[in-house]
C-alpha atoms as a PDB file:
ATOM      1  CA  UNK A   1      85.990  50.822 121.789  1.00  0.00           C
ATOM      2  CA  UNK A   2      86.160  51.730 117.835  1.00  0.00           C
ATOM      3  CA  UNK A   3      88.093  54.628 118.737  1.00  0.00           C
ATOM      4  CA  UNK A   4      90.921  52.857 120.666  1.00  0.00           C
ATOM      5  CA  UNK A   5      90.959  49.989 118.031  1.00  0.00           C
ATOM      6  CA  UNK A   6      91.435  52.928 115.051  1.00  0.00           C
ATOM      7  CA  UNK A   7      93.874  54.911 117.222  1.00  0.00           C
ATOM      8  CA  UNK A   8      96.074  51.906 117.582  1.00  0.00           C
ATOM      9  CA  UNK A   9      96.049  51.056 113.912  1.00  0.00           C
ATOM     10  CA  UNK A  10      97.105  54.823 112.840  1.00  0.00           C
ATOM     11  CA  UNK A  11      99.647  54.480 115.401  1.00  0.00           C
ATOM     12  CA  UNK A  12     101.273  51.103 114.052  1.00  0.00           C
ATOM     13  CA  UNK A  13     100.532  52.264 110.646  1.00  0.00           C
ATOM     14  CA  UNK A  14     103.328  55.000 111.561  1.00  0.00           C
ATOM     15  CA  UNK A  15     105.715  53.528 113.369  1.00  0.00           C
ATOM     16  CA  UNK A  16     106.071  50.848 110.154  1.00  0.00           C
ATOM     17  CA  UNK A  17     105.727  53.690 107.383  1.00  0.00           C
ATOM     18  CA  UNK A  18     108.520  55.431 110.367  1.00  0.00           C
ATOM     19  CA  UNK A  19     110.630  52.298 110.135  1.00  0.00           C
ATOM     20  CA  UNK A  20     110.970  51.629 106.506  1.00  0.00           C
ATOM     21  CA  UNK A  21     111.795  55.459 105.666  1.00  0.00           C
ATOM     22  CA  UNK A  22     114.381  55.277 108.249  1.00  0.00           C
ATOM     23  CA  UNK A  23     115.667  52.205 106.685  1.00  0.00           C
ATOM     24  CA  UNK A  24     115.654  53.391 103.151  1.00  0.00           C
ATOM     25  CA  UNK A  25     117.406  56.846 104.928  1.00  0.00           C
ATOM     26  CA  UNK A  26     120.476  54.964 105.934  1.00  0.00           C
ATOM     27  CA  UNK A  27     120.559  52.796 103.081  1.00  0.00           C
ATOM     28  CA  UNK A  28     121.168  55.770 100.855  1.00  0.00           C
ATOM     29  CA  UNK A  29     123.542  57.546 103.330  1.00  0.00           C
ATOM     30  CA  UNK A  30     125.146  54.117 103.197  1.00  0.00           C
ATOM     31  CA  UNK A  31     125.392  54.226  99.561  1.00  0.00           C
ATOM     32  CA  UNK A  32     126.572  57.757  99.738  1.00  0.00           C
ATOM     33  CA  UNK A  33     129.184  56.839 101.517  1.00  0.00           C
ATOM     34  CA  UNK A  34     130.725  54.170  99.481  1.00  0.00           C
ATOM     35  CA  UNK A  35     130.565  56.004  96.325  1.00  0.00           C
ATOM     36  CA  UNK A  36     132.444  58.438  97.896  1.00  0.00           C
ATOM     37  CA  UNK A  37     135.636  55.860  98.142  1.00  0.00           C
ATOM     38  CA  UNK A  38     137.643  56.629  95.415  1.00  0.00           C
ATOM     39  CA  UNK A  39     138.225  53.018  94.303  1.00  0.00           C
ATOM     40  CA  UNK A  40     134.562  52.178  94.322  1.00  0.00           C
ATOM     41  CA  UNK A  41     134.255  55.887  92.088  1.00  0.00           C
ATOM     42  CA  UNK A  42     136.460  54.279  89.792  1.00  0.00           C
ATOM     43  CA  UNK A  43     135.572  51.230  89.050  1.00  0.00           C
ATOM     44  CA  UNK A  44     132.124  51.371  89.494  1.00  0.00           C
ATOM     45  CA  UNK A  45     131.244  54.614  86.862  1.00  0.00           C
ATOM     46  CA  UNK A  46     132.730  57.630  86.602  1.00  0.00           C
ATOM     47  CA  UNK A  47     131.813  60.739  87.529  1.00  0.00           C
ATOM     48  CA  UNK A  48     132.127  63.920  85.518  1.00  0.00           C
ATOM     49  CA  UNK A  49     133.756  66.733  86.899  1.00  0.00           C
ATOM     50  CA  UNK A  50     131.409  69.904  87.330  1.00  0.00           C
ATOM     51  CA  UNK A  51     133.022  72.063  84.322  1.00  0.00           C
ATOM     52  CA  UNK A  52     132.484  68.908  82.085  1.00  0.00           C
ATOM     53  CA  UNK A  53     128.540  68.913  82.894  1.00  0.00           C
ATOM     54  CA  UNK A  54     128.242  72.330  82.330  1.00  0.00           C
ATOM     55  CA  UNK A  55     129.899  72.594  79.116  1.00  0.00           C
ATOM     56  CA  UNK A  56     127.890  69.859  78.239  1.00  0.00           C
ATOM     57  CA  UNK A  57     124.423  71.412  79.076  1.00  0.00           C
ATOM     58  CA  UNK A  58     126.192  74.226  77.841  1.00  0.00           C
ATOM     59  CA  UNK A  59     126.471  72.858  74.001  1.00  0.00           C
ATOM     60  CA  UNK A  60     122.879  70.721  74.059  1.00  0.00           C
ATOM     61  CA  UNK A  61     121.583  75.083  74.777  1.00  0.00           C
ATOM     62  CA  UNK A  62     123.289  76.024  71.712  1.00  0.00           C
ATOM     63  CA  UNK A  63     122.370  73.355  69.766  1.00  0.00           C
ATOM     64  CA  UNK A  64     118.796  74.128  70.605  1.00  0.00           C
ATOM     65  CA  UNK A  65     118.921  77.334  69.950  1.00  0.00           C
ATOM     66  CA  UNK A  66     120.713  76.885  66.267  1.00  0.00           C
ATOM     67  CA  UNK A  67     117.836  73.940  65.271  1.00  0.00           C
ATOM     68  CA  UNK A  68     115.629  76.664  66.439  1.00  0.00           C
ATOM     69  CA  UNK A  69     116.533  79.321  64.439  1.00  0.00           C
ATOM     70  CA  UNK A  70     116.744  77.353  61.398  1.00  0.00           C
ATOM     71  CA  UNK A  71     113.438  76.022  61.402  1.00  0.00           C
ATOM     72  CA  UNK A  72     112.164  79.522  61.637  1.00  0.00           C
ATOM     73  CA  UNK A  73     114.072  80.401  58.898  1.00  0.00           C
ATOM     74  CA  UNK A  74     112.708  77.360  56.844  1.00  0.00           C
ATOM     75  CA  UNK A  75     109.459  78.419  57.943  1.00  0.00           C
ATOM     76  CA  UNK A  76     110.138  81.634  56.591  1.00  0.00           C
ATOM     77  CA  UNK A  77     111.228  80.415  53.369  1.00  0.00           C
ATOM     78  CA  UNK A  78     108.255  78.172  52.281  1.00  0.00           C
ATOM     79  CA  UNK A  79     105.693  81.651  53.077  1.00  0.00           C
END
């Protein structure tokens, strides 16, 4: 009797957990699709073409790597 009663629990317990995932699923392939239009793009933020990021990370690297060498050489300094 226990066993049924837990069986059909776990088995409503996935069928919700099921249901909301699928929900969320096509409410971000919704999304997706919409940001895609290029007059929502526009208006609602842009987005950065590819070169643009990468230049970006590009210069935060070098940047890290310059404040890194000079507080080595600072370091070396005050020894």
């Amino acid at each position: 009797m226990m066993e049924s009663i837990t069986q059909g629990f776990m088995a409503q317990s996935i069928k919700i957990l099921f249901g909301w995932t699928l929900i969320a699923a096509l409410f971000f392939a919704i999304l997706m699709l919409l940001w895609d239009i290029p007059m929502v793009r526009r208006h609602v933020k842009h987005i950065p073409d590819w070169p643009k990021v990468g230049m970006g990370v590009l210069r935060g690297f070098h940047r890290q790597q310059r404040l890194k060498e000079l507080r080595r050489q600072r370091r070396l300094s005050q020894v």
